[in-house]
C-alpha atoms as a PDB file:
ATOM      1  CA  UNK A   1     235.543 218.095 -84.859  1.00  0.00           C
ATOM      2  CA  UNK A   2     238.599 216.215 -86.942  1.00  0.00           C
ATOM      3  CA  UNK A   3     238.299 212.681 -87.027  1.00  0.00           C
ATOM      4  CA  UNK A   4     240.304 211.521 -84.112  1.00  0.00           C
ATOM      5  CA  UNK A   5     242.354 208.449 -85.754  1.00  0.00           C
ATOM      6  CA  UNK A   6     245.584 208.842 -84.139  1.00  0.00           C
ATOM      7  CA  UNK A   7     247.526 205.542 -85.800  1.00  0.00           C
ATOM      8  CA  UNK A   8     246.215 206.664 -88.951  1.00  0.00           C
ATOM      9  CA  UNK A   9     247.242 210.548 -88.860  1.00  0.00           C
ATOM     10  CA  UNK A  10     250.572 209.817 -87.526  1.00  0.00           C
ATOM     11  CA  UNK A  11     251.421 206.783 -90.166  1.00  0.00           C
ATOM     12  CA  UNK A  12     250.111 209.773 -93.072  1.00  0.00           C
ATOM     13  CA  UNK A  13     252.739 212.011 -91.403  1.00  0.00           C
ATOM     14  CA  UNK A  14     255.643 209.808 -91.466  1.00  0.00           C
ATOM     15  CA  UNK A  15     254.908 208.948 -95.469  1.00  0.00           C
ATOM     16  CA  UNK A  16     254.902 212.572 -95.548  1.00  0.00           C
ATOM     17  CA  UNK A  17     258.719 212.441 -94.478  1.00  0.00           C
ATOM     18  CA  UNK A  18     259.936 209.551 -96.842  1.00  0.00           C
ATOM     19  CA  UNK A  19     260.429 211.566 -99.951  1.00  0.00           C
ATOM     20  CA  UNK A  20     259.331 214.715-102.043  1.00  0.00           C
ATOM     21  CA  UNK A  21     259.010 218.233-100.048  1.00  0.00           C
ATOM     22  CA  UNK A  22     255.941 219.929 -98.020  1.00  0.00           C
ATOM     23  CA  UNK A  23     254.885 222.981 -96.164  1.00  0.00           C
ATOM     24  CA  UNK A  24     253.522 222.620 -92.964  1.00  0.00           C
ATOM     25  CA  UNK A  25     252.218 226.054 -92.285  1.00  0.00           C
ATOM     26  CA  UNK A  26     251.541 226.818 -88.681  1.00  0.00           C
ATOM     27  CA  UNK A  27     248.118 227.912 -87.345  1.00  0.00           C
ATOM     28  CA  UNK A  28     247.521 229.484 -83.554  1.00  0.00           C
ATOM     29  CA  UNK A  29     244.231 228.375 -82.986  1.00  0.00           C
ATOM     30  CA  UNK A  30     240.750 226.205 -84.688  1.00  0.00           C
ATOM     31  CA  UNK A  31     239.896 228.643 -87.062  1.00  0.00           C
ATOM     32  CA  UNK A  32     243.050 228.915 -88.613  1.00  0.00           C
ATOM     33  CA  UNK A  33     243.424 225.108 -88.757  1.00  0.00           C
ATOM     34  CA  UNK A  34     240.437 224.261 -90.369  1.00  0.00           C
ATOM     35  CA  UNK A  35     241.259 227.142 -93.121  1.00  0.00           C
ATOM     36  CA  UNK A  36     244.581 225.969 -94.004  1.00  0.00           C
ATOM     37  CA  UNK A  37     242.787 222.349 -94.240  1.00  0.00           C
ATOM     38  CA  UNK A  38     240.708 223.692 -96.279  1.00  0.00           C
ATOM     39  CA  UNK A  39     243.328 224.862 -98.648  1.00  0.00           C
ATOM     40  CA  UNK A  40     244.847 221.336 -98.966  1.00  0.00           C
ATOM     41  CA  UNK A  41     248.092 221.509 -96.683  1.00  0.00           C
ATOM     42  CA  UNK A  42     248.499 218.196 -95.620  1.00  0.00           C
ATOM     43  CA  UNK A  43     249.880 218.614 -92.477  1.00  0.00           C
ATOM     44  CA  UNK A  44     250.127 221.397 -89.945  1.00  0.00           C
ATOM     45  CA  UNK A  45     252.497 222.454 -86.694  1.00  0.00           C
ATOM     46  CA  UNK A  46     251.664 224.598 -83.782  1.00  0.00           C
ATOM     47  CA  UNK A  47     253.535 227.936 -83.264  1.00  0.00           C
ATOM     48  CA  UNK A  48     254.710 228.768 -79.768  1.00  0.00           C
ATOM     49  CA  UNK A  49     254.581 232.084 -80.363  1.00  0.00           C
ATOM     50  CA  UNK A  50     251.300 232.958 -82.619  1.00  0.00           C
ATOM     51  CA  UNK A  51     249.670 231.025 -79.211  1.00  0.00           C
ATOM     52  CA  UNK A  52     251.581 232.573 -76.682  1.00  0.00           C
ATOM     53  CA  UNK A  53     250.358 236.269 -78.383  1.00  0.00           C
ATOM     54  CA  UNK A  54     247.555 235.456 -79.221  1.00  0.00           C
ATOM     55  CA  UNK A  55     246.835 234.724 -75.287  1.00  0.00           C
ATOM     56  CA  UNK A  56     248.391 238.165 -74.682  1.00  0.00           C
ATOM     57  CA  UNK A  57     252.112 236.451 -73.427  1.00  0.00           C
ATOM     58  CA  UNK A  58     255.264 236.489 -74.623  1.00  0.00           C
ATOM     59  CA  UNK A  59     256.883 233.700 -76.448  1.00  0.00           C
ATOM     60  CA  UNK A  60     259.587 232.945 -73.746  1.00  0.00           C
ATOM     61  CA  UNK A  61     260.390 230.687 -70.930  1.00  0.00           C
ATOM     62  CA  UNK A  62     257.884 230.054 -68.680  1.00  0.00           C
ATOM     63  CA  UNK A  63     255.296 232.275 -69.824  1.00  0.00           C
ATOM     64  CA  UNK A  64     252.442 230.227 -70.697  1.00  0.00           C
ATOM     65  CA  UNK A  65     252.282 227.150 -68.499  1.00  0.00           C
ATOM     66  CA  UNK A  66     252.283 223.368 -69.809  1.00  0.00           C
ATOM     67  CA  UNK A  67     248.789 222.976 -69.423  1.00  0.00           C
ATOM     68  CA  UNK A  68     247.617 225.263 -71.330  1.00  0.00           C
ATOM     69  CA  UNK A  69     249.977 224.326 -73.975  1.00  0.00           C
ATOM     70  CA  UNK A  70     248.514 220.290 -74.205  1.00  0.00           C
ATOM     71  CA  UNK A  71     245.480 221.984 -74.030  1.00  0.00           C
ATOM     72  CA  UNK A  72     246.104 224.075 -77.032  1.00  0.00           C
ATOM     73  CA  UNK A  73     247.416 221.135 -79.166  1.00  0.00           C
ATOM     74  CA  UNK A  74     244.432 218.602 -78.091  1.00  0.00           C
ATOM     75  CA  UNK A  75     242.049 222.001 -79.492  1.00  0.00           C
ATOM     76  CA  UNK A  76     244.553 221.954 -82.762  1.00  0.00           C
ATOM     77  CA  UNK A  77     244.205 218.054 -83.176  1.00  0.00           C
ATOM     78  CA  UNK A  78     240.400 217.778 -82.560  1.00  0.00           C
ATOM     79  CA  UNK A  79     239.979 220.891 -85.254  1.00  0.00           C
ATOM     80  CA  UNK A  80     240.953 219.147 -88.442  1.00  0.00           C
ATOM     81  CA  UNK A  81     241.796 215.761 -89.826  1.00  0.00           C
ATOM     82  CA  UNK A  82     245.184 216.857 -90.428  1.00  0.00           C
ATOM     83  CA  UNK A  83     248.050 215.173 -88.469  1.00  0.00           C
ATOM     84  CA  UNK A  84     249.752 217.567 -86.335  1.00  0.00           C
ATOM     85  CA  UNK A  85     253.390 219.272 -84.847  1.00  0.00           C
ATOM     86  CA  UNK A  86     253.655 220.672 -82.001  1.00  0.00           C
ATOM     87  CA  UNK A  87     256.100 223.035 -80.955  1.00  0.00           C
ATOM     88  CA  UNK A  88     256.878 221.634 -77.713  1.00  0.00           C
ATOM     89  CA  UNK A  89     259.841 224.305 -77.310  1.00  0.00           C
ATOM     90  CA  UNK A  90     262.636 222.618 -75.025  1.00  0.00           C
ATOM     91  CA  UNK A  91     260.112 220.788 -73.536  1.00  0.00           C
ATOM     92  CA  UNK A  92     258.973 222.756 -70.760  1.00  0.00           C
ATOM     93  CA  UNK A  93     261.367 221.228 -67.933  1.00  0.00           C
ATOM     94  CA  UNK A  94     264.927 221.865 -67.441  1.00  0.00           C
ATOM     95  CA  UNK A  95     265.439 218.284 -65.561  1.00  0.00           C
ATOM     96  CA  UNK A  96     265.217 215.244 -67.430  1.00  0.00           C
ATOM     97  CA  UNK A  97     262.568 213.505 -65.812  1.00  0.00           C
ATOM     98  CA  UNK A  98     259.426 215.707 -65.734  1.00  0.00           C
ATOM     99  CA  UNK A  99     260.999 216.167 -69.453  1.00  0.00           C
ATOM    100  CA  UNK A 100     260.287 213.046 -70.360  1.00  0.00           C
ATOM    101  CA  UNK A 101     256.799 213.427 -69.024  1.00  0.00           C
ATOM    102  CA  UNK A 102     255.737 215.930 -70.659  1.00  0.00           C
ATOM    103  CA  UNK A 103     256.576 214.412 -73.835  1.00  0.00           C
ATOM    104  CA  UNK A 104     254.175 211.583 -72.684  1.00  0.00           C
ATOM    105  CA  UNK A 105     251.555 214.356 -72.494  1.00  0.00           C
ATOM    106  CA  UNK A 106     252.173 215.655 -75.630  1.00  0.00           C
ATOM    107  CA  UNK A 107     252.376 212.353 -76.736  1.00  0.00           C
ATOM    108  CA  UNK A 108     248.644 211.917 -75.468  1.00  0.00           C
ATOM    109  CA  UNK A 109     247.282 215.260 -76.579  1.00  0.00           C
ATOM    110  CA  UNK A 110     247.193 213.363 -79.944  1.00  0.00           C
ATOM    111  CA  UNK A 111     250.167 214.686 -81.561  1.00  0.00           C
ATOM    112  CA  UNK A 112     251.927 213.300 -84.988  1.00  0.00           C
ATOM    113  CA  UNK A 113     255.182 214.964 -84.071  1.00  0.00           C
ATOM    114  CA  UNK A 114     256.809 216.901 -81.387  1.00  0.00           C
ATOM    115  CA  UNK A 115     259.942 219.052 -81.624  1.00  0.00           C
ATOM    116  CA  UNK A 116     261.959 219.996 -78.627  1.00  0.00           C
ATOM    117  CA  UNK A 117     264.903 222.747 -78.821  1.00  0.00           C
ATOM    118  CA  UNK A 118     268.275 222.674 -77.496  1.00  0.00           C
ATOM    119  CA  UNK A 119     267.945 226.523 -76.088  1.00  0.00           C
ATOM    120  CA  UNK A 120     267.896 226.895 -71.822  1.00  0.00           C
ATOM    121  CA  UNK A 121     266.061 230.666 -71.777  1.00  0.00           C
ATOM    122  CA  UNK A 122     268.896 231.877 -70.184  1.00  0.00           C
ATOM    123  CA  UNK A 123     270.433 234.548 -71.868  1.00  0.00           C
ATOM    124  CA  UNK A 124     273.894 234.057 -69.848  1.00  0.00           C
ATOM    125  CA  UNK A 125     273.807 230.538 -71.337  1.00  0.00           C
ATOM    126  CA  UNK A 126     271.003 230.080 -74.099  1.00  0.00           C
ATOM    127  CA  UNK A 127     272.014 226.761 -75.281  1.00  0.00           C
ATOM    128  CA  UNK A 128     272.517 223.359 -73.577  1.00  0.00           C
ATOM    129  CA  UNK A 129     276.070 222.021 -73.677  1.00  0.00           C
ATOM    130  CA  UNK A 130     276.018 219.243 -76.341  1.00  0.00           C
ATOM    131  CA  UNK A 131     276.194 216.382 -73.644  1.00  0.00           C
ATOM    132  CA  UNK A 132     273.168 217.611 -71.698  1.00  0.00           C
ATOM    133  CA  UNK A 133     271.316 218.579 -75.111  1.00  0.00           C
ATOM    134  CA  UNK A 134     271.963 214.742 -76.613  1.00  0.00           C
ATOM    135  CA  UNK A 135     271.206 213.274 -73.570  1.00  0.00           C
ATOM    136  CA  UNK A 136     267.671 215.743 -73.714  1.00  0.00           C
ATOM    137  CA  UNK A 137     266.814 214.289 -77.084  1.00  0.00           C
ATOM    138  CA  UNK A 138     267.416 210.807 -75.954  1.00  0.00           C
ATOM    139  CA  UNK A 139     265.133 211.142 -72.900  1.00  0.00           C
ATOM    140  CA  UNK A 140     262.601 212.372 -75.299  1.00  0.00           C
ATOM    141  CA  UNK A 141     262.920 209.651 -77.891  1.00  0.00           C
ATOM    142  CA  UNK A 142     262.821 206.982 -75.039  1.00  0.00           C
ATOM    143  CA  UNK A 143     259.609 208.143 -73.564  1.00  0.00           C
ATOM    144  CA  UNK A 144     258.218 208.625 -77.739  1.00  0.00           C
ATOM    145  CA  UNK A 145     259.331 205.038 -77.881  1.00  0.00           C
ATOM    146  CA  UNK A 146     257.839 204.166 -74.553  1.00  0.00           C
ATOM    147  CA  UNK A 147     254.062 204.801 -75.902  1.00  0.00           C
ATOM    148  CA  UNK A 148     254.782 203.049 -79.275  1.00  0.00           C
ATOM    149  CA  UNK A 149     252.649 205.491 -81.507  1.00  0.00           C
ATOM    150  CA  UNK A 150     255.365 206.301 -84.057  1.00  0.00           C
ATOM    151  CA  UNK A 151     255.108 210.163 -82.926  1.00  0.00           C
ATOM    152  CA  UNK A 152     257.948 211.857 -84.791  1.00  0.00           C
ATOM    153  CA  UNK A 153     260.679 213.533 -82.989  1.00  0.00           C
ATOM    154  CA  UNK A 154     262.131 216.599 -84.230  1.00  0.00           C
ATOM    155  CA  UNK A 155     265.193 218.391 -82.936  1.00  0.00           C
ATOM    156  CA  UNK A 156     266.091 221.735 -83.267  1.00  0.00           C
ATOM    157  CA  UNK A 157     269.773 223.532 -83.049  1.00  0.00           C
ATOM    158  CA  UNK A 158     268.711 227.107 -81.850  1.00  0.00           C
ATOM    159  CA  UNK A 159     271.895 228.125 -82.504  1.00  0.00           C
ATOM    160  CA  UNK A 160     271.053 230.870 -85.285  1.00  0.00           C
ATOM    161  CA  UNK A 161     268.230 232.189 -83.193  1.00  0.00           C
ATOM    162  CA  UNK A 162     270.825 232.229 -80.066  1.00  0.00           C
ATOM    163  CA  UNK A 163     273.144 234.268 -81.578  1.00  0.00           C
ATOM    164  CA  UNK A 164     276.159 231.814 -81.889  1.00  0.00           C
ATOM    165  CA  UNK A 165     279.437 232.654 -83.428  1.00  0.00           C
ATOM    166  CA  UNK A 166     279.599 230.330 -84.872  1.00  0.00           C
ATOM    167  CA  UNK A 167     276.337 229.299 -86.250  1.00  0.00           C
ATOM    168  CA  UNK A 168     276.097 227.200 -88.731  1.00  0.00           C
ATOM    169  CA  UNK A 169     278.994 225.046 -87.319  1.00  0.00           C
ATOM    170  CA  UNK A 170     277.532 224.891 -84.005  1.00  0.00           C
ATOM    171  CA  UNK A 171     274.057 223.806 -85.435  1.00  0.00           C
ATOM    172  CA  UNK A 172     275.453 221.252 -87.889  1.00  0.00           C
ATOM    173  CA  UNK A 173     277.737 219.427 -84.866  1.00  0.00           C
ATOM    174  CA  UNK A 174     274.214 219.511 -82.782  1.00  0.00           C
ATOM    175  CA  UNK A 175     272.403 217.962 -85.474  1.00  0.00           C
ATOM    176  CA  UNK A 176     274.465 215.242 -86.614  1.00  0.00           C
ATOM    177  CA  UNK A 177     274.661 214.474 -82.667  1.00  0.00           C
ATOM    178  CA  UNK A 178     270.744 214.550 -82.495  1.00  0.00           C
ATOM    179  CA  UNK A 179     270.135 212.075 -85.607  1.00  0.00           C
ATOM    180  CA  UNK A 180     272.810 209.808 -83.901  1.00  0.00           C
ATOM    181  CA  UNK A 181     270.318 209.331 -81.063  1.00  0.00           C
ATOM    182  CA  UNK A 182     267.274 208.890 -82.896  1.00  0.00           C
ATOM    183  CA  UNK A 183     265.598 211.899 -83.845  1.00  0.00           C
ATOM    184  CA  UNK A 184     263.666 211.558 -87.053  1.00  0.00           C
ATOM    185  CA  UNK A 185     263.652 215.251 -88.268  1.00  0.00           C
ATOM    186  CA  UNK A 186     266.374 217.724 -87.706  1.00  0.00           C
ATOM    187  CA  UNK A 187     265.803 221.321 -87.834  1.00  0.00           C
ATOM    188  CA  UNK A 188     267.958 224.709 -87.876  1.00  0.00           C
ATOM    189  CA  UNK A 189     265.479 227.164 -87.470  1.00  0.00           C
ATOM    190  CA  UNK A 190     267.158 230.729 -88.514  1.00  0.00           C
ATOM    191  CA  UNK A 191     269.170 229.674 -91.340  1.00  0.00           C
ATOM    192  CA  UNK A 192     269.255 232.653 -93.941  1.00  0.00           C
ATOM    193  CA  UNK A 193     270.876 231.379 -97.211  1.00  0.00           C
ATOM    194  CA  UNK A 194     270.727 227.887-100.043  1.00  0.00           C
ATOM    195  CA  UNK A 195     274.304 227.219 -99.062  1.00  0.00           C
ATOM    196  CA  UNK A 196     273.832 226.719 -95.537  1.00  0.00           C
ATOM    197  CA  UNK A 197     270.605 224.934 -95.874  1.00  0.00           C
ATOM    198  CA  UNK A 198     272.508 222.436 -98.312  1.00  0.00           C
ATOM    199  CA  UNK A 199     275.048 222.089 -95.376  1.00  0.00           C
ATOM    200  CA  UNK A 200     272.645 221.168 -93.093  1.00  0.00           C
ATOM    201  CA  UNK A 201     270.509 219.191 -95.441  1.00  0.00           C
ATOM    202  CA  UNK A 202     273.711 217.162 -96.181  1.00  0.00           C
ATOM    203  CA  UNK A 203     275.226 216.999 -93.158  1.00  0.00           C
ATOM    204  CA  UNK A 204     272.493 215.046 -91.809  1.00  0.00           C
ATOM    205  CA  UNK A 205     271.379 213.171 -94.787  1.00  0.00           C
ATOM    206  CA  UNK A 206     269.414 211.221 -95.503  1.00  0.00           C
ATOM    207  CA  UNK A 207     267.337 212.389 -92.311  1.00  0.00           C
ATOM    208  CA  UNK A 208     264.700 214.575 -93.570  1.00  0.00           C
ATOM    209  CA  UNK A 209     265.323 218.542 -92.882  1.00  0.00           C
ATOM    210  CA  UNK A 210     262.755 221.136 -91.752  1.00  0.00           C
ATOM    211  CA  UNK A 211     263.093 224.467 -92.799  1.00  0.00           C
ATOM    212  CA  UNK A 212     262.138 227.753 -91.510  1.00  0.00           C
ATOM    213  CA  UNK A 213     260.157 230.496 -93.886  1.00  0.00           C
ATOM    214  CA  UNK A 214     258.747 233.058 -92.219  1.00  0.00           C
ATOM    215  CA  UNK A 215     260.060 236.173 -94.140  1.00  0.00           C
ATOM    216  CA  UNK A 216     260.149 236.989 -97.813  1.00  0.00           C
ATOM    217  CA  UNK A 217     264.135 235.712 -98.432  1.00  0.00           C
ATOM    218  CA  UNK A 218     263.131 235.144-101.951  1.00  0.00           C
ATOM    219  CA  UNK A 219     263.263 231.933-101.750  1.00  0.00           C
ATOM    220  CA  UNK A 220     260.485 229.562-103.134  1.00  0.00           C
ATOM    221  CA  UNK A 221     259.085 226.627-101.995  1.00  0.00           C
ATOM    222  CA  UNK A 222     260.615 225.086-105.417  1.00  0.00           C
ATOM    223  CA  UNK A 223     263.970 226.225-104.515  1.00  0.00           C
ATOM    224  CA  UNK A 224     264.389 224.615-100.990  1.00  0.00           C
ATOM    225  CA  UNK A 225     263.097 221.309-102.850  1.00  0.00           C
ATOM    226  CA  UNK A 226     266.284 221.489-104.956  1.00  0.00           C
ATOM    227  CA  UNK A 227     268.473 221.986-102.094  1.00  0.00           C
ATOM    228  CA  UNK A 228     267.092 218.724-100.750  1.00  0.00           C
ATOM    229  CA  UNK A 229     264.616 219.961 -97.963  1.00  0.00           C
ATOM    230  CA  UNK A 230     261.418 217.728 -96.942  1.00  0.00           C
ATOM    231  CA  UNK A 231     259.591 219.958 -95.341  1.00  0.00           C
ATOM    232  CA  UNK A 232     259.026 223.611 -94.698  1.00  0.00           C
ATOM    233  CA  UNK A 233     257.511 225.160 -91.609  1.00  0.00           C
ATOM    234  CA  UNK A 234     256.478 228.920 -91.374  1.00  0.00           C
ATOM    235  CA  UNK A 235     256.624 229.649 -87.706  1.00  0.00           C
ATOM    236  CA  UNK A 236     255.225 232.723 -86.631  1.00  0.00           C
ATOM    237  CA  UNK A 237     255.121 234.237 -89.841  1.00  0.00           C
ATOM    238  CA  UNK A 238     251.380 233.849 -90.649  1.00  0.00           C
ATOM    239  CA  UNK A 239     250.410 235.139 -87.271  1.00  0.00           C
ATOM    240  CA  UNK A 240     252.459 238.069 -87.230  1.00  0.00           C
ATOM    241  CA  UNK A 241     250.520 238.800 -91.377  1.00  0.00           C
ATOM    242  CA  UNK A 242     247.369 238.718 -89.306  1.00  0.00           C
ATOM    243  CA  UNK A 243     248.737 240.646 -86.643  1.00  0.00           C
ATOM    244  CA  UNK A 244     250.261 243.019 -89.110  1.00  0.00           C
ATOM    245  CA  UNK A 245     246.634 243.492 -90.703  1.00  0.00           C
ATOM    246  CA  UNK A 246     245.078 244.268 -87.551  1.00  0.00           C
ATOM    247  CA  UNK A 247     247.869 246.936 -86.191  1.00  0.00           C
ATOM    248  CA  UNK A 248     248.173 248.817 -88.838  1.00  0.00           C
ATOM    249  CA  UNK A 249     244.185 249.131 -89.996  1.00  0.00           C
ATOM    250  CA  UNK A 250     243.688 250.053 -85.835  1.00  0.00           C
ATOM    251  CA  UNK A 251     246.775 252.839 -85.817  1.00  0.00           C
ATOM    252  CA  UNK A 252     244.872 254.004 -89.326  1.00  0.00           C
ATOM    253  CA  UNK A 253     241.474 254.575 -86.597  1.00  0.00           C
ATOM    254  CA  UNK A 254     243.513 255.377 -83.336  1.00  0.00           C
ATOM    255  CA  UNK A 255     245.896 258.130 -85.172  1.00  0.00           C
ATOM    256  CA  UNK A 256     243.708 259.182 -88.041  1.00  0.00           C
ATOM    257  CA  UNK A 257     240.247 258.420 -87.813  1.00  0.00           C
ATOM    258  CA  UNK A 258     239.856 256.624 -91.022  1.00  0.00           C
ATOM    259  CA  UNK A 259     238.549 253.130 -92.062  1.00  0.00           C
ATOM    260  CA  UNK A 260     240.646 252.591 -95.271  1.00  0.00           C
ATOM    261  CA  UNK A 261     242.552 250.020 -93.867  1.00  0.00           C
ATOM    262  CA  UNK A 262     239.278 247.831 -94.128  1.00  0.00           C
ATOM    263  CA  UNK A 263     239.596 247.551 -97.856  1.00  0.00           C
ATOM    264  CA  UNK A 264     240.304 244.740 -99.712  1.00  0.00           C
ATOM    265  CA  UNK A 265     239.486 242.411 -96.410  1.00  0.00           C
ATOM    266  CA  UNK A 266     237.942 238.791 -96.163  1.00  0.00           C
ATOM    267  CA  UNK A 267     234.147 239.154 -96.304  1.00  0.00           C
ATOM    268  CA  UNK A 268     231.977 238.141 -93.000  1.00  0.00           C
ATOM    269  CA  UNK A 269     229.830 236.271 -95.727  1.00  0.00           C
ATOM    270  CA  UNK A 270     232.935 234.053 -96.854  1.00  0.00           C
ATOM    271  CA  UNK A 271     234.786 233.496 -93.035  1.00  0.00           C
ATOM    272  CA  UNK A 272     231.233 233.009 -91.646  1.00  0.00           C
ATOM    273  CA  UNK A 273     229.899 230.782 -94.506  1.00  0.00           C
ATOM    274  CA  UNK A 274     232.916 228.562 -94.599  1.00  0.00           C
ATOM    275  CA  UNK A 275     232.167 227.750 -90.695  1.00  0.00           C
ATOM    276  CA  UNK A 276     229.112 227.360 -91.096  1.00  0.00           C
ATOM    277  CA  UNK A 277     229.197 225.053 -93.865  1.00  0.00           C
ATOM    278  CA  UNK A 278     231.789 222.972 -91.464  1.00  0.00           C
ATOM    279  CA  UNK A 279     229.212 223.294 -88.339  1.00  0.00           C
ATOM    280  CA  UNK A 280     226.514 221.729 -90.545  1.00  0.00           C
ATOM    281  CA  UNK A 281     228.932 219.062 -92.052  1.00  0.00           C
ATOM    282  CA  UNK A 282     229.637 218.121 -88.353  1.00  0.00           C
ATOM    283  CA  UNK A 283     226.395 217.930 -87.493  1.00  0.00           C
ATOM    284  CA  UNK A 284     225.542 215.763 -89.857  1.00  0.00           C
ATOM    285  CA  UNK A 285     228.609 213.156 -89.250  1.00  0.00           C
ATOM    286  CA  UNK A 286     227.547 213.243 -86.460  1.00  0.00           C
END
């Protein structure tokens, strides 16, 4: 288990946001935590949906329940010595008040950061209007404030992944409202080109900017450094590579009856030898 220093995870995570640029990849469960420790990220974020899938759910409203959520993030926290974002999704309550408690939770579940989207789930109306959404992030960064850990709070303009007309606008309106009221990261995820994420990155300067990468755009970690981004976040996208592995190597056995699909994997020796290098580590710590 991670060392559980809270103060000193979360103050590491907040130099992380003062200058330079860093990718926060996102694992869905222990195991994939402690290997992308292992590979020197220094931070890491939760992912809505490689949890929700991986729990056999869909990534949408309401699907997996708030409990099992906090419970997912305390697992994430008490995996690595990494500090750690969750993807607290619109913060599982429409109404402001149990809103604001659940950020307390998350808050508790030993969190760094938390982000918490503007979208409703409804597909009639997927976004907040911009009073209700401002008024969202300010409950949130109240109760942050409220249990004086320095948590993070990121807020996200779904706009791009809602289908706006008018996108990049729309998301560039929400975030400058969102850094008004205190949020400390702002974040567009679904933005597709270097000239909008210089808009955004400007718009909102000199508040750091989180970027999503979870498809080969071609872009490099390098270039979005240029443009002026702190931080880069992968979503789903490392999920969905293991996912992708394990479809199409089973459709290789269901349609065809062959096995080529396990060439070129990870050995047992070298998954099962890095955990059990970590279980004797921990046993010895402790």
């Amino acid at each position: 288990m991670g060392n559980l220093n809270f103060r000193e995870r979360r103050n590491a995570f907040r130099r992380l946001h003062e200058s330079g640029c860093f990718v926060i990849p996102n694992p869905w469960d222990a195991g994939t935590a402690r290997l992308l420790e292992r590979l020197g990220f220094q931070a890491l974020a939760s992912t809505s949906s490689g949890f929700a899938f991986s729990l056999g759910l869909p990534d949408s409203e309401g699907a997996v329940p708030v409990a099992a959520v906090l419970a997912h993030l305390q697992d994430l926290v008490a995996a690595t010595n990494l500090p750690v974002n969750a993807d607290f999704e619109s913060g599982y309550a429409a109404e402001l008040e149990p809103l604001a408690e659940n950020v307390r939770l998350c808050v508790e579940a030993g969190v760094a950061g938390l982000s918490i989207e503007d979208s409703t789930g409804d597909r009639t109306h997927p976004l907040y209007d911009l009073p209700r959404a401002i008024e969202r992030v300010r409950t949130a960064r109240k109760a942050i404030d409220g249990t004086q850990t320095g948590v993070l709070l990121v807020a996200r303009a779904e706009c791009f992944l809602t289908q706006h007309a008018d996108a990049l606008r729309e998301a560039v309106k929400r975030l400058e409202a969102y850094a008004t009221e205190g949020a400390d990261v702002l974040y567009a995820p679904g933005l597709r080109t270097i000239d909008e994420i210089r808009t955004v990155v400007n718009a909102v300067a000199p508040k750091p900017v989180n970027v999503l990468m979870s498809s080969d755009s071609g872009l490099r970690v390098g270039d979005l450094a240029e443009a002026g981004v702190r931080r880069i976040s992968v979503g789903s996208g490392l999920a969905r590579a293991a996912w992708a592995g394990f479809l199409k190597t089973a459709r290789e056995i269901a349609e065809h009856g062959t096995f080529s699909g396990f060439a070129g994997i990870t050995s047992f020796g070298e998954l099962n030898g890095f955990f059990h290098e970590r279980l004797n580590n921990q046993r010895a710590g402790g």
